[in-house]
Protein backbone atom coordinates (compact mmCIF):
# COMPACT_ATOMS: atom_id res chain seq x y z
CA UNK A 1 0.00 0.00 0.00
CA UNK A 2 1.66 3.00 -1.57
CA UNK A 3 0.72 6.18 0.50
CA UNK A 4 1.78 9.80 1.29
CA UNK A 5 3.43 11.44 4.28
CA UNK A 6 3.00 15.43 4.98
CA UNK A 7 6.43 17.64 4.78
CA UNK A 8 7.12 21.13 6.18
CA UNK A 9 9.49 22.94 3.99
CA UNK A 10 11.58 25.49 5.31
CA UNK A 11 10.64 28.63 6.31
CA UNK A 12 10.75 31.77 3.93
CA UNK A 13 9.48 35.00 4.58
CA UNK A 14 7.52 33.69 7.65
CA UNK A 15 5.24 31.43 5.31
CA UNK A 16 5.42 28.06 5.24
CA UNK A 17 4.14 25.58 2.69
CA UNK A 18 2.89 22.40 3.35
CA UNK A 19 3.43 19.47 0.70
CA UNK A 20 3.40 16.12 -0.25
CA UNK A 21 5.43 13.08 -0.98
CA UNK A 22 4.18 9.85 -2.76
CA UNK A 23 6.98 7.85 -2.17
CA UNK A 24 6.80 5.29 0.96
CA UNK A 25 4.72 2.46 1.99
CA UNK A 26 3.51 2.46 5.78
CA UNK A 27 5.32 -0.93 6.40
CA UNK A 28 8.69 0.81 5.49
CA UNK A 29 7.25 3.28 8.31
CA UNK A 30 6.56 0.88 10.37
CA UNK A 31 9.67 -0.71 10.21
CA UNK A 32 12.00 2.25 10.47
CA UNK A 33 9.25 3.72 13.61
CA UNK A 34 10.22 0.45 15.16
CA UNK A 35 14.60 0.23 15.03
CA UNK A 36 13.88 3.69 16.01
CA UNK A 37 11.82 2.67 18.86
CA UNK A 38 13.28 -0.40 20.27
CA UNK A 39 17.24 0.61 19.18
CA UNK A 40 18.08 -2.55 17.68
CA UNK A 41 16.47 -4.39 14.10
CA UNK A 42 15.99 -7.72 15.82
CA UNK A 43 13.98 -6.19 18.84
CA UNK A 44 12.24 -4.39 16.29
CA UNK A 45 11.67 -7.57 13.65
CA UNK A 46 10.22 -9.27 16.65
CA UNK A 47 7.53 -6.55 17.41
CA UNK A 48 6.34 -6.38 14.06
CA UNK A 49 7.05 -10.19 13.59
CA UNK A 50 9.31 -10.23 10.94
CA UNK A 51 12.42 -11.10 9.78
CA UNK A 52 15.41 -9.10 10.88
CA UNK A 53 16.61 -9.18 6.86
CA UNK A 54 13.22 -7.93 6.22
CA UNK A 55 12.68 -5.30 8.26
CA UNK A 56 16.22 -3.94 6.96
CA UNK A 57 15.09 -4.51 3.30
CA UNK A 58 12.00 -1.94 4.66
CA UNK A 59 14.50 0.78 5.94
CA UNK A 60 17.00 0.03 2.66
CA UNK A 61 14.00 0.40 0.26
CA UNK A 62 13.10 3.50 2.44
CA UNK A 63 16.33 5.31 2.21
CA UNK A 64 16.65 4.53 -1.71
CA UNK A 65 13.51 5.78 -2.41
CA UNK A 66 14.18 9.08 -0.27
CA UNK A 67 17.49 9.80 -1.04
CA UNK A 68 18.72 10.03 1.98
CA UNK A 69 19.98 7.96 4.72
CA UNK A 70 18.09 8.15 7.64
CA UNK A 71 19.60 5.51 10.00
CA UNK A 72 23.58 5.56 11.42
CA UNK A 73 23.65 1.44 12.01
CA UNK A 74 26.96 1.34 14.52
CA UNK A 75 25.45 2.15 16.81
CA UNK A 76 21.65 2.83 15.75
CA UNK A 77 20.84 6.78 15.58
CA UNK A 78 18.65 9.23 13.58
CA UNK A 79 20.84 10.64 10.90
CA UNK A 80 19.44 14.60 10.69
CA UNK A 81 16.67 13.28 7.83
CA UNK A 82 15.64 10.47 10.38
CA UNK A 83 14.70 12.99 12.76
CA UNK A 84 12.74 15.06 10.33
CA UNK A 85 10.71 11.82 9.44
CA UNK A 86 10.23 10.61 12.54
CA UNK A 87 6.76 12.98 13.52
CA UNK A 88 5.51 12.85 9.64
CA UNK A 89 6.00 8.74 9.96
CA UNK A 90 3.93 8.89 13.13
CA UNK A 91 1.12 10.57 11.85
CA UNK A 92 0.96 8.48 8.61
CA UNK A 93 0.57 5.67 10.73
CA UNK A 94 -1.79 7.16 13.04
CA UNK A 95 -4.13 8.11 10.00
CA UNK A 96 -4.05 4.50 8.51
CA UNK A 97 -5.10 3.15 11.57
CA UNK A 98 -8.01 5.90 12.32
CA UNK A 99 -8.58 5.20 8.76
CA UNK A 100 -8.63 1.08 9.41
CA UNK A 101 -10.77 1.86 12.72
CA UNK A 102 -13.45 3.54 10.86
CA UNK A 103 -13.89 1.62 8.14
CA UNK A 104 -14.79 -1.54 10.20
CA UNK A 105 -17.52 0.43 11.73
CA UNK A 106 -18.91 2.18 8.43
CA UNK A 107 -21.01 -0.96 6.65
CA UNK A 108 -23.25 1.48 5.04
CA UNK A 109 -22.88 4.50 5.81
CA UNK A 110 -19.40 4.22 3.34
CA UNK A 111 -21.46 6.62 0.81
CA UNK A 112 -22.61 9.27 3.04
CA UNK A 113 -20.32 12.51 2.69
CA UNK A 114 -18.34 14.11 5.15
CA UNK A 115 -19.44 17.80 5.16
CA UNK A 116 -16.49 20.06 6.11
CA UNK A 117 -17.19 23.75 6.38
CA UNK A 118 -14.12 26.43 6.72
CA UNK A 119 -14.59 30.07 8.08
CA UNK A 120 -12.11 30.72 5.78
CA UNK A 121 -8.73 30.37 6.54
CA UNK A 122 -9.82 27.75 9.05
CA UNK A 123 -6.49 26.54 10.88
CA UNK A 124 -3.99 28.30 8.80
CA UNK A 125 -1.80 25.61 6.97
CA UNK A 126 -3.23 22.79 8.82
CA UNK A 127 -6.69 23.23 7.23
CA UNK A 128 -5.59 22.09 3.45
CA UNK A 129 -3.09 19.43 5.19
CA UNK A 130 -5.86 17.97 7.14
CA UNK A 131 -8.16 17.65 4.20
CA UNK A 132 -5.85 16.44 1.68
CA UNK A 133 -4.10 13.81 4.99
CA UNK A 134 -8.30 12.23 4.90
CA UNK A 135 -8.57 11.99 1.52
CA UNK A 136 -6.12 9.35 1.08
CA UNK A 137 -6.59 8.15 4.45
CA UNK A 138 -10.24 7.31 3.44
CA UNK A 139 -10.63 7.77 0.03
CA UNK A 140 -14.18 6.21 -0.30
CA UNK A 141 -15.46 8.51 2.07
CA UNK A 142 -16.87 11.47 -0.10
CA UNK A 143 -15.82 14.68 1.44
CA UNK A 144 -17.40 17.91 0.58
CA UNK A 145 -16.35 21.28 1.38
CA UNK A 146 -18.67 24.75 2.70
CA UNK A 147 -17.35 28.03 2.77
CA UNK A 148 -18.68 29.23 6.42
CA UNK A 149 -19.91 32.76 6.86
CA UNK A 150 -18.85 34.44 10.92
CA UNK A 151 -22.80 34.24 11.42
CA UNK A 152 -22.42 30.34 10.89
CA UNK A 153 -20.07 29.95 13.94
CA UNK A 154 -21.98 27.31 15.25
CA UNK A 155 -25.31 26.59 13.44
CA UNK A 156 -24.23 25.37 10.16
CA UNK A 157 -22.77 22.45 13.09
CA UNK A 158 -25.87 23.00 15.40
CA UNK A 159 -28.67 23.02 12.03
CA UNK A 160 -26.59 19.80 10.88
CA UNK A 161 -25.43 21.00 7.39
CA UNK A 162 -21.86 20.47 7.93
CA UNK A 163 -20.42 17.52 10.67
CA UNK A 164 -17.01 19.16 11.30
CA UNK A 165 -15.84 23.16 11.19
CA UNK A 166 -12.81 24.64 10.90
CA UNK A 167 -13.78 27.97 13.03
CA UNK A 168 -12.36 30.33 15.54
CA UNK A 169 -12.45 31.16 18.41
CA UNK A 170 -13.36 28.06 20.15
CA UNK A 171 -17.47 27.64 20.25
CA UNK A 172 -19.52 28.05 23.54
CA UNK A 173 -22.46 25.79 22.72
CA UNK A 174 -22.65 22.22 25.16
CA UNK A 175 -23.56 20.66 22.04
CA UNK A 176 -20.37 21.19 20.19
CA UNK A 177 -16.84 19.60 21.18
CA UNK A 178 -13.83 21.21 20.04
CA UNK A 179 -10.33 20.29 19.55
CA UNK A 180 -7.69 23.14 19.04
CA UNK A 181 -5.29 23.58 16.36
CA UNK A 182 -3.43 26.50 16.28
CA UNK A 183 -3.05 29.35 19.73
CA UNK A 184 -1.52 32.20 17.82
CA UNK A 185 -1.50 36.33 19.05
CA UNK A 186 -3.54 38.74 17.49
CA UNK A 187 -3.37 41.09 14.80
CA UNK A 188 -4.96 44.38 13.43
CA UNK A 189 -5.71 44.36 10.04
CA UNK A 190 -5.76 48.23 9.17
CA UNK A 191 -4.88 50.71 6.23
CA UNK A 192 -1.36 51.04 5.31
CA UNK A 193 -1.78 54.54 4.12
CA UNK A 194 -3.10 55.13 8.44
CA UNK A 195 -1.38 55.90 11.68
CA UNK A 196 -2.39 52.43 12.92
CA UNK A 197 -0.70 50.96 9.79
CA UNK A 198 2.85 52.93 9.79
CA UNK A 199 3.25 52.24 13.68
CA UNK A 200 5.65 48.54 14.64
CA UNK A 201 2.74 47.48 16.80
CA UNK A 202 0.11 48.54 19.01
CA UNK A 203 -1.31 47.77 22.40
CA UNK A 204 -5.04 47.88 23.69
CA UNK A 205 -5.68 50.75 24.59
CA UNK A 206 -4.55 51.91 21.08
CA UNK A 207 -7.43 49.84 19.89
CA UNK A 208 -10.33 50.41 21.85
CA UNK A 209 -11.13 53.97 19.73
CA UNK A 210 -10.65 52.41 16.27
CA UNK A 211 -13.57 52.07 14.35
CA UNK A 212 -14.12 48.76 12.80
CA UNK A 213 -15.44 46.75 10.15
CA UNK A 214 -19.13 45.85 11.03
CA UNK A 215 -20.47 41.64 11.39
CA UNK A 216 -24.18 40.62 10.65
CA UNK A 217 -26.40 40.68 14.10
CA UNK A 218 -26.81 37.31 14.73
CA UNK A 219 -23.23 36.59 14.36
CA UNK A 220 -22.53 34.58 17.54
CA UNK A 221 -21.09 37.00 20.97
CA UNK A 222 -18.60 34.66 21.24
CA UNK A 223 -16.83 35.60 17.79
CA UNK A 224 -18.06 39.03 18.13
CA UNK A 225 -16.32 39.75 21.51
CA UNK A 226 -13.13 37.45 19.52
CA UNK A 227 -13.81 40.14 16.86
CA UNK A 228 -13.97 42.95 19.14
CA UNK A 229 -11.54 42.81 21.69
CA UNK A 230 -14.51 43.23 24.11
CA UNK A 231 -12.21 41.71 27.36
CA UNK A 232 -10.59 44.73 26.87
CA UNK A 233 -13.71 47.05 26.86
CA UNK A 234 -14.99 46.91 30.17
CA UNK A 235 -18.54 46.47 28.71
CA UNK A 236 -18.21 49.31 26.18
CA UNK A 237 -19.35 48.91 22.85
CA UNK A 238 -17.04 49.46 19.82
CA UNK A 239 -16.69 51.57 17.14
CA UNK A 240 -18.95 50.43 14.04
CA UNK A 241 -18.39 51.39 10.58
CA UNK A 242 -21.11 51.58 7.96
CA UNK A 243 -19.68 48.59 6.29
CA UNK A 244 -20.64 44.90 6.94
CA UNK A 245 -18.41 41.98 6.08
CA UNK A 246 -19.59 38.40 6.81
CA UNK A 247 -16.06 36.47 5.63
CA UNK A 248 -12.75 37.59 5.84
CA UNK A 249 -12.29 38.42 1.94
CA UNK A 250 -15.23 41.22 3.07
CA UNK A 251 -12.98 42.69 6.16
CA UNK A 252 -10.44 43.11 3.31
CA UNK A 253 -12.12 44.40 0.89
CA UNK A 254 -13.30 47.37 3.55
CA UNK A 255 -10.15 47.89 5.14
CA UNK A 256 -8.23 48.41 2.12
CA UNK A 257 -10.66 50.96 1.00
CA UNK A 258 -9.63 52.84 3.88
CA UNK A 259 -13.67 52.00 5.30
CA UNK A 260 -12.61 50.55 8.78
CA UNK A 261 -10.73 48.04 10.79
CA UNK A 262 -10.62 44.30 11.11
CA UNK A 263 -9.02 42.05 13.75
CA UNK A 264 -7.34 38.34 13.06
CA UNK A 265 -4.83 35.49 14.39
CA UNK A 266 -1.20 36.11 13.55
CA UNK A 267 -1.23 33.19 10.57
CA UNK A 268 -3.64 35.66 8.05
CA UNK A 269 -0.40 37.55 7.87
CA UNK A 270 1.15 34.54 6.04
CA UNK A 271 -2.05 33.45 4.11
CA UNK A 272 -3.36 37.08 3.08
CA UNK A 273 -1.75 39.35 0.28
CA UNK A 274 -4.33 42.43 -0.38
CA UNK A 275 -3.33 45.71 -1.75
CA UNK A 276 -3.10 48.90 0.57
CA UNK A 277 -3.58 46.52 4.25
CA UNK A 278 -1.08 45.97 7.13
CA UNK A 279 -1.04 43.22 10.36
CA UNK A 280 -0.05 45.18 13.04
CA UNK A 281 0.61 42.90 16.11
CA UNK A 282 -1.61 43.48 19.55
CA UNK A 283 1.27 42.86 21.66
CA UNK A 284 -0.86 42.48 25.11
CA UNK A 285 -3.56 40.92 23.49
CA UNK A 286 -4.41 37.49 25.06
CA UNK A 287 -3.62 34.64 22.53
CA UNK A 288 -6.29 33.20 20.81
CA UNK A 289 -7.59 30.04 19.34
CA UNK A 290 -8.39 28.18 16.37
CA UNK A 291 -10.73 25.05 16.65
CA UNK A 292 -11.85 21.76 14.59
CA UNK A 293 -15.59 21.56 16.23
CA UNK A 294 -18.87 18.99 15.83
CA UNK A 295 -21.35 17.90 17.29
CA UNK A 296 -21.01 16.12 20.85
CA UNK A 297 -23.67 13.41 19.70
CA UNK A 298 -22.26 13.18 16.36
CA UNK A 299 -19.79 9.34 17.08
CA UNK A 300 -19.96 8.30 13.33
CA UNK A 301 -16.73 7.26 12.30
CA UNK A 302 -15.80 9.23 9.35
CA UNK A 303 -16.20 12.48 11.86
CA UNK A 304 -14.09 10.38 14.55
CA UNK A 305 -11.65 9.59 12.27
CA UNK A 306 -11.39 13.24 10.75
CA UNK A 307 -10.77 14.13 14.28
CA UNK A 308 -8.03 11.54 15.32
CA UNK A 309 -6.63 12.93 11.80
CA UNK A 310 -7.05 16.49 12.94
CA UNK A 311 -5.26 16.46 16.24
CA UNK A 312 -2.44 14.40 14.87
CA UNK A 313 -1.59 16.45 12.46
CA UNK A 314 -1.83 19.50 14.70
CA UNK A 315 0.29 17.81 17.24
CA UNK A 316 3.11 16.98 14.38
CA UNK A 317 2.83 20.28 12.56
CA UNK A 318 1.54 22.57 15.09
CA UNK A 319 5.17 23.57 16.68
CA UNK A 320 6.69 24.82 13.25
CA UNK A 321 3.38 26.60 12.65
CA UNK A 322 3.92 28.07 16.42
CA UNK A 323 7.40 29.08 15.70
CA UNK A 324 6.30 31.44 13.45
CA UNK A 325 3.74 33.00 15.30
CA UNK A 326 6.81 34.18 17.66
CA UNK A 327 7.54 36.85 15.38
CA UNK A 328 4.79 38.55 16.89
CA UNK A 329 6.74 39.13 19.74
CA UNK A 330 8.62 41.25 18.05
CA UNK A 331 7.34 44.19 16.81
CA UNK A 332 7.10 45.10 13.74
CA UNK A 333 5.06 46.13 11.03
CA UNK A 334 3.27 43.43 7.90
CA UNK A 335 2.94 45.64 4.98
CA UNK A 336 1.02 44.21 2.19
């Protein structure tokens, strides 16, 4: 079984790009997770009940097909590749088995369609990872896709058209779990042309005066207070522009027209490239989340297995996606 494994490339210009590799089967995984493991190919042939000969043939065929070596043999250690593999191996695995798991529990229910929706950018580079990491973990499970508007926080999950949502911040409804993927700081998104958008950074009580973008009424007070900074507001209502944006691409499209000002996580500085808009960093800001939610009732497989896939992937990718938020420690002003 022929398979792919996720790769983080290196970082450039504070963007990172997630891609793939079609080159390994999981029992080469396996076998190179287990010398790893146990330090020695015959402790690790006998856990996976093999061969010694074999499970070197595994970490030979492995290597060749790489490129690279990835094991020192005298004595056994990670070469710098090895090390690099190591998480990506670990989730492959982990998907093929939540994958194996939920297909022993789907009998019919292999045809119905997983119904994603994304308030768009969902979990920065872990959203299109996650999505693509299912598909050929469970490619007979048809997967659709729903762009989510801020208003659809939580009822396109609570009114059942979509099982699983990419949103932010986390939810407050008992009938949703969530599992977080990214904690990042927080960023204004303002005019460039401004005073806001030629300073390094800002602090609160620089924001609490700005006027801002407008979000439709029954928009959820969760994300509005996200939205608003309203922790910071001491029960004071913001500033509302005339404009009203229900998606991101709306915020944008109003900001750069010099209409008002929006509010996001640290990773729409890598994802977002519009004309006449800066990220300034909220340096005391608390840090906020982005979530994978769905319904607490919802145990289907598919939406279990999405969810295994989901926090695995977060777990292995999640620190190199952190390490990049750290530049908002610094500050210092994202022109685009």
């Amino acid at each position: 079984m022929r398979t792919h494994f996720t790769n983080v490339e290196s970082q450039a210009g504070n963007q990172y790009s997630v891609t793939y590799l079609e080159v390994v089967e999981l029992r080469q995984l396996a076998s190179f997770l287990a010398v790893v493991e146990e330090g020695q190919f015959a402790r690790a042939a006998a856990r996976l009940f093999l061969s010694p000969p074999a499970v070197t043939g595994h970490i030979q065929r492995l290597e060749r097909e790489l490129g690279v070596q990835l094991l020192e043999r005298s004595p056994i250690t990670l070469t710098p590749a090895g090390e690099r593999l190591v998480p990506h191996a670990r989730t492959m695995l982990a998907a093929a088995n939540a994958a194996s798991d939920a297909v022993t529990d789907l009998h019919n229910d292999e045809e119905t369609p997983l119904r994603v929706g994304v308030m768009a950018p969902g979990s920065a580079e872990l959203t299109p990872a996650i999505l693509r990491a299912f598909r050929r973990a469970q490619p007979h499970t048809p997967l659709t896709v729903e762009s989510l508007t801020f208003a659809e926080h939580t009822t396109a999950l609570t009114e059942q058209r979509v099982d699983v949502a990419f949103v932010r911040p986390p939810p407050v409804d008992e009938r949703l779990r969530v599992d977080v993927l990214t904690t990042e700081p927080r960023v204004l998104i303002v005019p460039s042309a401004g005073p806001v958008g030629e300073a390094d950074a800002v602090r609160l009580s620089d924001v609490l005066d700005l006027v801002f973008v407008g979000i439709p009424e029954n928009a959820p007070r969760v994300f509005t207070d996200y939205l608003y900074f309203a922790s910071a507001r001491n029960g004071m209502p913001p500033h509302r522009g005339v404009d009203e944006a229900s998606t991101i691409q709306d915020v944008l499209t109003s900001v750069s027209a010099g209409r008002g000002t929006g509010a996001a996580l640290y990773s729409f500085t890598r994802l977002y490239r519009w004309p006449g808009i800066s990220f300034v960093p909220v340096l005391d800001a608390p840090w906020e989340q982005s979530v994978l939610a769905s319904r607490r009732n919802d145990t289907r497989p598919q939406v279990r297995a999405f969810r295994m896939l989901a926090a695995t992937l977060a777990r292995d990718l999640g620190p190199r996606l952190a390490a990049a938020s750290e530049a908002a420690r610094t500050p210092g002003q994202l022109e685009l």
